[in-house]
C-alpha atoms as a PDB file:
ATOM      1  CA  UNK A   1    -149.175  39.324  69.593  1.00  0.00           C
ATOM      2  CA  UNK A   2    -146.533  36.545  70.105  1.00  0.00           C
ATOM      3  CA  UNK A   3    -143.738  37.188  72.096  1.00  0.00           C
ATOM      4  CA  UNK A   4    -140.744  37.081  69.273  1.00  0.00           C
ATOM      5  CA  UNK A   5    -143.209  40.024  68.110  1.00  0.00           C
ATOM      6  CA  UNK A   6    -141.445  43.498  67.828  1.00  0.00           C
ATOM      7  CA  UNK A   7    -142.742  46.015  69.821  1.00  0.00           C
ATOM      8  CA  UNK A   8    -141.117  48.634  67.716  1.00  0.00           C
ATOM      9  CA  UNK A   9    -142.547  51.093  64.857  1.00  0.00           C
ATOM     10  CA  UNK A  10    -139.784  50.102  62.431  1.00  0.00           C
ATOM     11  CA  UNK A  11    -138.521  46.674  61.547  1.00  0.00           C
ATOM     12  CA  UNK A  12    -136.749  44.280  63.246  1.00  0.00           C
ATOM     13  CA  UNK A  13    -133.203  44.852  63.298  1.00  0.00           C
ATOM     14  CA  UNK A  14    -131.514  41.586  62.810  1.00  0.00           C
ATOM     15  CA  UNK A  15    -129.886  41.110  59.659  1.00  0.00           C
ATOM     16  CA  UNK A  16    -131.190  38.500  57.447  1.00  0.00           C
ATOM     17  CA  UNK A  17    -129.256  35.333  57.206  1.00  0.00           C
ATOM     18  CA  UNK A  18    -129.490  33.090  53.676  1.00  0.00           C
ATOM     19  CA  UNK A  19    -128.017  29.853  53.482  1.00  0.00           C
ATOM     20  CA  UNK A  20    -126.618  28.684  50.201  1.00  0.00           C
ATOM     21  CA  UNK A  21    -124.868  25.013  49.856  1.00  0.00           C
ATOM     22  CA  UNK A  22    -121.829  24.480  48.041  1.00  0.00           C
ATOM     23  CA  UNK A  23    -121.328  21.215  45.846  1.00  0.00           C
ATOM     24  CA  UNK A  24    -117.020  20.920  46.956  1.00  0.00           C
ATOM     25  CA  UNK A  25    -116.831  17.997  44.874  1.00  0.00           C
ATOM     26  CA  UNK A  26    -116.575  15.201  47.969  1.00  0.00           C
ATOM     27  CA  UNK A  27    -120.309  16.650  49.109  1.00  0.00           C
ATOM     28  CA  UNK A  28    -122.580  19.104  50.019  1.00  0.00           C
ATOM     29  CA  UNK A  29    -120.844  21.597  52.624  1.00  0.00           C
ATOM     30  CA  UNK A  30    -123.258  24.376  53.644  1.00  0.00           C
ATOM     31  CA  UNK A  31    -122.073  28.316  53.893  1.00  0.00           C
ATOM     32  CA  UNK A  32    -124.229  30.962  54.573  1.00  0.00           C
ATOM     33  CA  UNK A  33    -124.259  34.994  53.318  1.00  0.00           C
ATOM     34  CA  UNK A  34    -125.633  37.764  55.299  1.00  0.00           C
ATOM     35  CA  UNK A  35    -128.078  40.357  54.033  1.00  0.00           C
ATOM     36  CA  UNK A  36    -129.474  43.184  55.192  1.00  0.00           C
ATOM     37  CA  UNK A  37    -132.439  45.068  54.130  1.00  0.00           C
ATOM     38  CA  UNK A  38    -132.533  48.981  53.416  1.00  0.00           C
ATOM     39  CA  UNK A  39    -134.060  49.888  56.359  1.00  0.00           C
ATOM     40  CA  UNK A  40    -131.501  48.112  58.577  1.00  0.00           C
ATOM     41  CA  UNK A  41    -128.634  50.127  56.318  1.00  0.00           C
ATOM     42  CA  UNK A  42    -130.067  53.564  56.801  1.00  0.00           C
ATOM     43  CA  UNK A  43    -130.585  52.959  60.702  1.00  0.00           C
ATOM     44  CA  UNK A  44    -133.736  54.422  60.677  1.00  0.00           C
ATOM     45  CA  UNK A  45    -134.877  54.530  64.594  1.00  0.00           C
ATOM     46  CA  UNK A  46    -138.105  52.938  66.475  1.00  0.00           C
ATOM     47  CA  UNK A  47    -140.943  55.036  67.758  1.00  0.00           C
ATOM     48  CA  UNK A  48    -142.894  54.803  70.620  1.00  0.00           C
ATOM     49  CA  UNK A  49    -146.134  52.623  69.701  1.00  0.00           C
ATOM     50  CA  UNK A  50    -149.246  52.081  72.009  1.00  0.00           C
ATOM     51  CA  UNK A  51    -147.863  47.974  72.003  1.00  0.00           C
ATOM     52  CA  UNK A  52    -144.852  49.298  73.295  1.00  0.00           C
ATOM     53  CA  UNK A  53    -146.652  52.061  75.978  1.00  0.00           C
ATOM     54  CA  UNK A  54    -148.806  48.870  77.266  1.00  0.00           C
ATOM     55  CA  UNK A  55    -145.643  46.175  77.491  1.00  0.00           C
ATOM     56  CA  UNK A  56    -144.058  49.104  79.264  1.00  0.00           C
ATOM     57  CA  UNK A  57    -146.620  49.882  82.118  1.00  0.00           C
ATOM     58  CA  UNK A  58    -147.137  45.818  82.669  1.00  0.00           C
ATOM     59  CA  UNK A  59    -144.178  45.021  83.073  1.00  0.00           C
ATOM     60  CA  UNK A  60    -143.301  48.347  85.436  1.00  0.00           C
ATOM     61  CA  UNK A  61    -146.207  47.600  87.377  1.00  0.00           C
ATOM     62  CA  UNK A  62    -145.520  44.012  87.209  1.00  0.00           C
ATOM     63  CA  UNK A  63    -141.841  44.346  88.647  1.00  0.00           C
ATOM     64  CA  UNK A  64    -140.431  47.022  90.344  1.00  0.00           C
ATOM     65  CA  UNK A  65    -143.401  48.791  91.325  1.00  0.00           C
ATOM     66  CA  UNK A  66    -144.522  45.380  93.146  1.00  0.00           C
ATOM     67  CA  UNK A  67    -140.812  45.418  94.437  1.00  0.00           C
ATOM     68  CA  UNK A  68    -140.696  48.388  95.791  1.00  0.00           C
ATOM     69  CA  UNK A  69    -144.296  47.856  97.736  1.00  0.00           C
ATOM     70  CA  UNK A  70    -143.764  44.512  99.091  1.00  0.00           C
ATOM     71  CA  UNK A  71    -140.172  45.651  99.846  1.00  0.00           C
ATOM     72  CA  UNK A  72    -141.230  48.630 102.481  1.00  0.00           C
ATOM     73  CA  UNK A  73    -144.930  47.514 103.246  1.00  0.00           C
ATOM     74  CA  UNK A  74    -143.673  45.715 106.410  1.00  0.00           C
ATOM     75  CA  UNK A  75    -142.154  48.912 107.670  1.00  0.00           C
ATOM     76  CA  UNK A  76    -144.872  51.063 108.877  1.00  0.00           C
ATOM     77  CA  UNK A  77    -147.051  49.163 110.941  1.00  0.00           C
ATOM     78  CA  UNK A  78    -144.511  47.103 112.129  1.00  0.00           C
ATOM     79  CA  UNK A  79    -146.027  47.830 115.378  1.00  0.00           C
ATOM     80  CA  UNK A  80    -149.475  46.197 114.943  1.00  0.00           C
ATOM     81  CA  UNK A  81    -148.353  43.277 113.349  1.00  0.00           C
ATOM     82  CA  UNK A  82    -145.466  42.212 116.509  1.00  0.00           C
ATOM     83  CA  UNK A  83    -149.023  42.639 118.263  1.00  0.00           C
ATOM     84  CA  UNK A  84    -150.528  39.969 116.197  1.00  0.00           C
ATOM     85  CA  UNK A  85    -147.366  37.839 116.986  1.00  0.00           C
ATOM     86  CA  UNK A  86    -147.866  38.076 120.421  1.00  0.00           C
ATOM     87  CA  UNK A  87    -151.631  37.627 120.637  1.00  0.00           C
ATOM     88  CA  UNK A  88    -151.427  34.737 118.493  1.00  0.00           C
ATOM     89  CA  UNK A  89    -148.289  32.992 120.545  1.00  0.00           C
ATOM     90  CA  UNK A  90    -151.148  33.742 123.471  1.00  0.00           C
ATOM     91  CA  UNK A  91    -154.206  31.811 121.872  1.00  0.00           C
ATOM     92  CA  UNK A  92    -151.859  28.874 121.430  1.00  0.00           C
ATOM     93  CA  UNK A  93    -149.627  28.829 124.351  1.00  0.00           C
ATOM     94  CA  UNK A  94    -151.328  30.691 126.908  1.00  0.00           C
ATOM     95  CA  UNK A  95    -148.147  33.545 127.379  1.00  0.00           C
ATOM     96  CA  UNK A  96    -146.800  36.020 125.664  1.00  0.00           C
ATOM     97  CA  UNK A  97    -143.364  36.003 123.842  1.00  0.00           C
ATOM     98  CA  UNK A  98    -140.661  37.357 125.417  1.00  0.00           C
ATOM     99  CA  UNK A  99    -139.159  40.310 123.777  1.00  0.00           C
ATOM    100  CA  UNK A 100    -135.975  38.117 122.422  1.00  0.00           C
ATOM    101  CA  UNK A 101    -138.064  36.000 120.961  1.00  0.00           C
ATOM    102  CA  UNK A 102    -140.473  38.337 119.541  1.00  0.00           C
ATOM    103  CA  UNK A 103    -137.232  40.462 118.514  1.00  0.00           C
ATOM    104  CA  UNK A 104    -135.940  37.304 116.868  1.00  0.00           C
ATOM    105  CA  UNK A 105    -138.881  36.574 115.060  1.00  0.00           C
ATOM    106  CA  UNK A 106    -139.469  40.126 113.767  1.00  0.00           C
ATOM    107  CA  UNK A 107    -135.934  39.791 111.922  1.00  0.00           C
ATOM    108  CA  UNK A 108    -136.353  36.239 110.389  1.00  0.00           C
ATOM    109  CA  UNK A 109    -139.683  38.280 109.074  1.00  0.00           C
ATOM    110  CA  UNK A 110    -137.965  41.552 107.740  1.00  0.00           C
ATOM    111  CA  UNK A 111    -134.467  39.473 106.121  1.00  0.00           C
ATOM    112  CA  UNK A 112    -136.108  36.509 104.853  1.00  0.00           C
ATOM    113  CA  UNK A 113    -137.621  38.772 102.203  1.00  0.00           C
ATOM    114  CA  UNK A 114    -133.796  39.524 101.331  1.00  0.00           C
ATOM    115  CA  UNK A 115    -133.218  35.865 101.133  1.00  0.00           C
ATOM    116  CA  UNK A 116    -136.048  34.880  98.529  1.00  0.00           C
ATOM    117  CA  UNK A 117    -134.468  38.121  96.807  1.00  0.00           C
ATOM    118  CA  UNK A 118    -131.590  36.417  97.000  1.00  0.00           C
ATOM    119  CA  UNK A 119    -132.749  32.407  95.487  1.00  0.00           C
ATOM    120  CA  UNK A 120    -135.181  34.506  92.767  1.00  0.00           C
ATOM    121  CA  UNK A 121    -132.546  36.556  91.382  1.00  0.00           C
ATOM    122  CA  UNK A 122    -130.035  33.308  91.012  1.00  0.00           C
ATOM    123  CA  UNK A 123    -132.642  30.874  89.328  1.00  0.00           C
ATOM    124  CA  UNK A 124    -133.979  34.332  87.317  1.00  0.00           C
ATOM    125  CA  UNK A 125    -131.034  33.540  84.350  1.00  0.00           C
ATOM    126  CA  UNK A 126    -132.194  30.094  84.286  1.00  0.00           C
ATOM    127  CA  UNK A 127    -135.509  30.328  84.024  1.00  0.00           C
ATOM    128  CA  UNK A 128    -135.461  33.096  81.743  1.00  0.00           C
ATOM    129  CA  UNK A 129    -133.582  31.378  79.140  1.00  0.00           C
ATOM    130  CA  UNK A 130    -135.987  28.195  79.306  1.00  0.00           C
ATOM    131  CA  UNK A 131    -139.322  30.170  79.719  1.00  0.00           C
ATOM    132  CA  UNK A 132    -138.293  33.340  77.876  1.00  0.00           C
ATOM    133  CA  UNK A 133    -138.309  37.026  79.090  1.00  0.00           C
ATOM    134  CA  UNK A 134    -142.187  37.513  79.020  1.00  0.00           C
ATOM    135  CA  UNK A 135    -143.141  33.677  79.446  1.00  0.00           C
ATOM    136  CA  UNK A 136    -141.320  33.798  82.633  1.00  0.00           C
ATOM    137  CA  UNK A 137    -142.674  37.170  83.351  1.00  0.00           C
ATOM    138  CA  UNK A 138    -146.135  35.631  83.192  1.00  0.00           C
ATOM    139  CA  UNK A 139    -145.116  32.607  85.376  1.00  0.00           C
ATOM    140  CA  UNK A 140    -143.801  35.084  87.977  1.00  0.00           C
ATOM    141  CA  UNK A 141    -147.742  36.597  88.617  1.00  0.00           C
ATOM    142  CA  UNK A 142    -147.991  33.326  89.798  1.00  0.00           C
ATOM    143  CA  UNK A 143    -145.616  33.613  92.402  1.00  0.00           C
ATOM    144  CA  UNK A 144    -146.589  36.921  93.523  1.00  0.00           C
ATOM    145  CA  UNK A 145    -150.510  35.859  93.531  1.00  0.00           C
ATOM    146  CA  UNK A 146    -149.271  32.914  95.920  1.00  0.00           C
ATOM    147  CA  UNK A 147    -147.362  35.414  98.293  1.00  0.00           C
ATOM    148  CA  UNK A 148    -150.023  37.760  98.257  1.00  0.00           C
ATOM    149  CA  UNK A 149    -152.584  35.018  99.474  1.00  0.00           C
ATOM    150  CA  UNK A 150    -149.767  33.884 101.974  1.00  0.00           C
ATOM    151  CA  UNK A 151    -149.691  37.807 103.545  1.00  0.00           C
ATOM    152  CA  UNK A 152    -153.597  38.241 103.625  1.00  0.00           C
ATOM    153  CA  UNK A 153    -154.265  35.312 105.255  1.00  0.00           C
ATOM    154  CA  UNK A 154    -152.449  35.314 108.607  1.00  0.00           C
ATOM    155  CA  UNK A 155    -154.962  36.858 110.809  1.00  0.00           C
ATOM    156  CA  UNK A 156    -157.628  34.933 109.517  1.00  0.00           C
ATOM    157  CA  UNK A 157    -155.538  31.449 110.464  1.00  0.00           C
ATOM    158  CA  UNK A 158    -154.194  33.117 113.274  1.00  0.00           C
ATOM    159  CA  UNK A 159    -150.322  31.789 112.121  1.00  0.00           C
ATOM    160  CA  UNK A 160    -147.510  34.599 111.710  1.00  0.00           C
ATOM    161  CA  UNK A 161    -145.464  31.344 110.475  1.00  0.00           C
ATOM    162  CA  UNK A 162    -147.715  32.060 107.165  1.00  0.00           C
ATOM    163  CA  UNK A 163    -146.397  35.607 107.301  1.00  0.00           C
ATOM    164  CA  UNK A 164    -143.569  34.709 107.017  1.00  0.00           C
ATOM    165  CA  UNK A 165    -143.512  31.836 104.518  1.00  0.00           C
ATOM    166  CA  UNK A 166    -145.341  34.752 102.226  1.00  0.00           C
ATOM    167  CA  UNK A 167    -142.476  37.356 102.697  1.00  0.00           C
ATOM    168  CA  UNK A 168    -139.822  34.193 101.509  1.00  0.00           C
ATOM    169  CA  UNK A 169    -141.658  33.753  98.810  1.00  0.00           C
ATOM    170  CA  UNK A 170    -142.460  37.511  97.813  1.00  0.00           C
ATOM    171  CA  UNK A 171    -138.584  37.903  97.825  1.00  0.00           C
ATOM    172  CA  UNK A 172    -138.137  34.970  95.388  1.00  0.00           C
ATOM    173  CA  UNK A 173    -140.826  37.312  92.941  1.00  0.00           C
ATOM    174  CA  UNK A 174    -138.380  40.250  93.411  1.00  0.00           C
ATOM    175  CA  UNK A 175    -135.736  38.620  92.712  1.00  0.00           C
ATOM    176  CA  UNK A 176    -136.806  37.348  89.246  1.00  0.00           C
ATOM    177  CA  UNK A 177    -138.851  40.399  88.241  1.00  0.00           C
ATOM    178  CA  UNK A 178    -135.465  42.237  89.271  1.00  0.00           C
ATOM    179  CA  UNK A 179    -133.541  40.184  86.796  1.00  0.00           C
ATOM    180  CA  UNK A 180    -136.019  39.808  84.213  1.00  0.00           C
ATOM    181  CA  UNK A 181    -137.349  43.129  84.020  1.00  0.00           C
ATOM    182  CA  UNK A 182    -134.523  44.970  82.987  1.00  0.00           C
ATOM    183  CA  UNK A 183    -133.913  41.949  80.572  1.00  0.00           C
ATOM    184  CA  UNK A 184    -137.150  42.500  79.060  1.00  0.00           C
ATOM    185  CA  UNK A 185    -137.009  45.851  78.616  1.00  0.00           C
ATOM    186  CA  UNK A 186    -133.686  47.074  77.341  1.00  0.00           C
ATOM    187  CA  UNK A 187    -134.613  44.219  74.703  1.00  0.00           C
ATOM    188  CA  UNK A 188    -138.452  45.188  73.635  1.00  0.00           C
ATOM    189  CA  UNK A 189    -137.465  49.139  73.767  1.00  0.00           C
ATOM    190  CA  UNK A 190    -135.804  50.850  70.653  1.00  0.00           C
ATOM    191  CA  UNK A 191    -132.100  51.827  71.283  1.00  0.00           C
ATOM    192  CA  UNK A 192    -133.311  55.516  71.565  1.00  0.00           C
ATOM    193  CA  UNK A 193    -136.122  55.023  74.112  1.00  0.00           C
ATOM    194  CA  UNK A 194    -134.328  52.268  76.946  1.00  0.00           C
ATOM    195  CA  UNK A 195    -133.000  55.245  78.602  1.00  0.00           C
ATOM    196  CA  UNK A 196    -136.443  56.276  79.042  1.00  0.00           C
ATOM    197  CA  UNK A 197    -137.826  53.089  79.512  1.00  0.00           C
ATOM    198  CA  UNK A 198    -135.153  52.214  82.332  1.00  0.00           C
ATOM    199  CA  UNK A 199    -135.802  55.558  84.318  1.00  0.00           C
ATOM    200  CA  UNK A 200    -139.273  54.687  84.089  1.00  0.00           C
ATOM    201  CA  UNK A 201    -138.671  51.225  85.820  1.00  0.00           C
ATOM    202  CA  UNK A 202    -136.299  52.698  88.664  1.00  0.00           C
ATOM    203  CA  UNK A 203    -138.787  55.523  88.958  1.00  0.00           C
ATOM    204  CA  UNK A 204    -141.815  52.439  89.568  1.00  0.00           C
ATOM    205  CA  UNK A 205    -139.280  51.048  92.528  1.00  0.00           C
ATOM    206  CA  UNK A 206    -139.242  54.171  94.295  1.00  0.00           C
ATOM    207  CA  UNK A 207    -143.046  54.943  93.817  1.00  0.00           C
ATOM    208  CA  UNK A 208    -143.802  51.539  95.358  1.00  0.00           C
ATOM    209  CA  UNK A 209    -142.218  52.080  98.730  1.00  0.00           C
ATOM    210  CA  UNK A 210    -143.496  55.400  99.082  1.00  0.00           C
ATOM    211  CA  UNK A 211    -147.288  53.931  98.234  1.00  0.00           C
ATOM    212  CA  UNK A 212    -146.679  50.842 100.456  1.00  0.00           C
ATOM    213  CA  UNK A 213    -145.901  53.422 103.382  1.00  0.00           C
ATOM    214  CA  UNK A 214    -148.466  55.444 102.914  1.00  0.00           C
ATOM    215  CA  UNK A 215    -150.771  52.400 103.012  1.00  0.00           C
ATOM    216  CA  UNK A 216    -149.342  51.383 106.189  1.00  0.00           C
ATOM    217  CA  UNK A 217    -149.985  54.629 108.210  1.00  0.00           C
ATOM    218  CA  UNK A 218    -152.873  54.134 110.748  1.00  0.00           C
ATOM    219  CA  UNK A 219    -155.186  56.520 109.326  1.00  0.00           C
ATOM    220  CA  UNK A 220    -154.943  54.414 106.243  1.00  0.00           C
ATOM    221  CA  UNK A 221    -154.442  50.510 106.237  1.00  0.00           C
ATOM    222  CA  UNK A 222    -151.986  49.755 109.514  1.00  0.00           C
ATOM    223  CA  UNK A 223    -154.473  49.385 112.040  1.00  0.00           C
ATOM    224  CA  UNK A 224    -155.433  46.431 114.256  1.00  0.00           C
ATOM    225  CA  UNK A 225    -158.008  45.341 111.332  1.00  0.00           C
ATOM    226  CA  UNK A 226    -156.797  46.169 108.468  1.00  0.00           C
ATOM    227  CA  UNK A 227    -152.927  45.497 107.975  1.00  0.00           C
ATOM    228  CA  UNK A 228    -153.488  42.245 106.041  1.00  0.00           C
ATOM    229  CA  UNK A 229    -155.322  44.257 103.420  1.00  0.00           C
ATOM    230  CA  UNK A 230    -152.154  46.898 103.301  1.00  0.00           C
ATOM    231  CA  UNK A 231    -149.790  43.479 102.880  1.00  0.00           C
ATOM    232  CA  UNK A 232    -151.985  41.532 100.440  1.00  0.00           C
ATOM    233  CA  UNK A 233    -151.750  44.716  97.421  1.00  0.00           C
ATOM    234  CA  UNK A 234    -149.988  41.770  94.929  1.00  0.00           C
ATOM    235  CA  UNK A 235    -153.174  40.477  94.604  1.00  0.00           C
ATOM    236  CA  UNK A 236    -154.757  43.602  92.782  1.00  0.00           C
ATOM    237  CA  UNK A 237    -151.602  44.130  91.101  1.00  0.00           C
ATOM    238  CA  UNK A 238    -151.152  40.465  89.564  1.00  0.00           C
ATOM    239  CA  UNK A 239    -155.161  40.855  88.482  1.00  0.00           C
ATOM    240  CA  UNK A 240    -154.043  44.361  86.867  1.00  0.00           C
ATOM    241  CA  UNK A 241    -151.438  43.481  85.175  1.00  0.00           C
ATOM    242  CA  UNK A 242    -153.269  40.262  83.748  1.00  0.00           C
ATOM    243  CA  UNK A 243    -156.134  41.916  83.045  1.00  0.00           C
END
């Protein structure tokens, strides 16, 4: 399926144009006539088809369910992870951070996430336009694959600067997928079913903070160990959604 494909069960809606030229005596001037076919005239409504059902759930899962997780993931074991700033800062300097710096360095980690929102949602109109609303879509995975590496990593190169490089650049995914994906949707979904289809992808926002907290209790994925698994979830996410 291409991406000017319709998703819907009835025919694309845009009127046919026909272009007819006109000699005018001192040369050809061109004029066009608009027709549109039966189907367009009766208004006869899309259904819901399984190409529409899977575009749906990708780009849901894709977007705001990936918002929503990366968004509140931080939250819960926010405890475990200033730990990890401080035992690092030790290993390297020999001391442990004083609480304004750790303080400080805790809020560059939770707002920069904000900020990428912030730079993705700007550049999302651009980009969107050049690469389309599913090529750029596609190209956003990318993004999100190279945060997720950036916020499984850390403890493993013992550098909470990578932490927080990979919550900048989460944000920037938010930001487009914000943009995008409610671009993409109202525009593949039949004027009957984006009501449906836009509850659906506010409903996939609030669904991923309440999975990414659950993932960070202690008795699940925010312990000493663990955490980096609970803050690298994009990566199963971009390999679903691919898949």
């Amino acid at each position: 399926m291409t991406e000017n494909e319709p998703l819907l069960g009835s025919k694309s809606q845009i009127p046919n144009i026909q272009y007819e030229t006109v000699d005018n005596g001192a040369g050809y001037e061109e004029s066009s006539t608009e027709s549109f076919d039966l189907e367009h005239k009766t208004g006869q409504e899309g259904r819901l088809t399984c190409h529409l059902v899977l575009a749906i759930a990708a780009c849901i899962l894709g977007s705001p369910f990936m918002f929503g997780i990366n968004n509140a993931v931080i939250n819960t074991p926010a405890g475990v992870i200033k730990d990890f700033y401080n035992t690092t800062n030790f290993i390297r300097n020999g001391n442990y951070m004083s609480d304004s710096t750790l303080t400080l360095l805790w809020a560059i980690t939770v707002s920069i996430y904000a900020i990428g929102g912030m730079v993705g949602g700007l550049s999302a109109g651009y980009f969107a336009n050049k690469y389309g609303r599913k090529g750029l879509l596609l190209r956003n995975c990318f993004i999100t694959l190279v945060a997720g590496g950036l916020l499984f990593f850390p403890k493993l190169s013992k550098s909470y600067e990578m932490l927080i490089v990979g919550r900048f650049v989460a944000g920037i995914a938010a930001g487009i997928s914000t943009v995008v994906g409610t671009l993409y949707l109202s525009e593949i979904s039949p004027i009957r079913l984006r009501g449906f289809s836009g509850t659906f992808y506010q409903l996939a926002g609030t669904m991923g903070v309440v999975t990414s907290e659950i993932l960070g209790l202690d008795k699940v994925l925010g312990t000493q160990e663990l955490w980096p698994y609970a803050l690298g979830r994009s990566l199963d996410l971009c390999y679903i959604v691919n898949s």
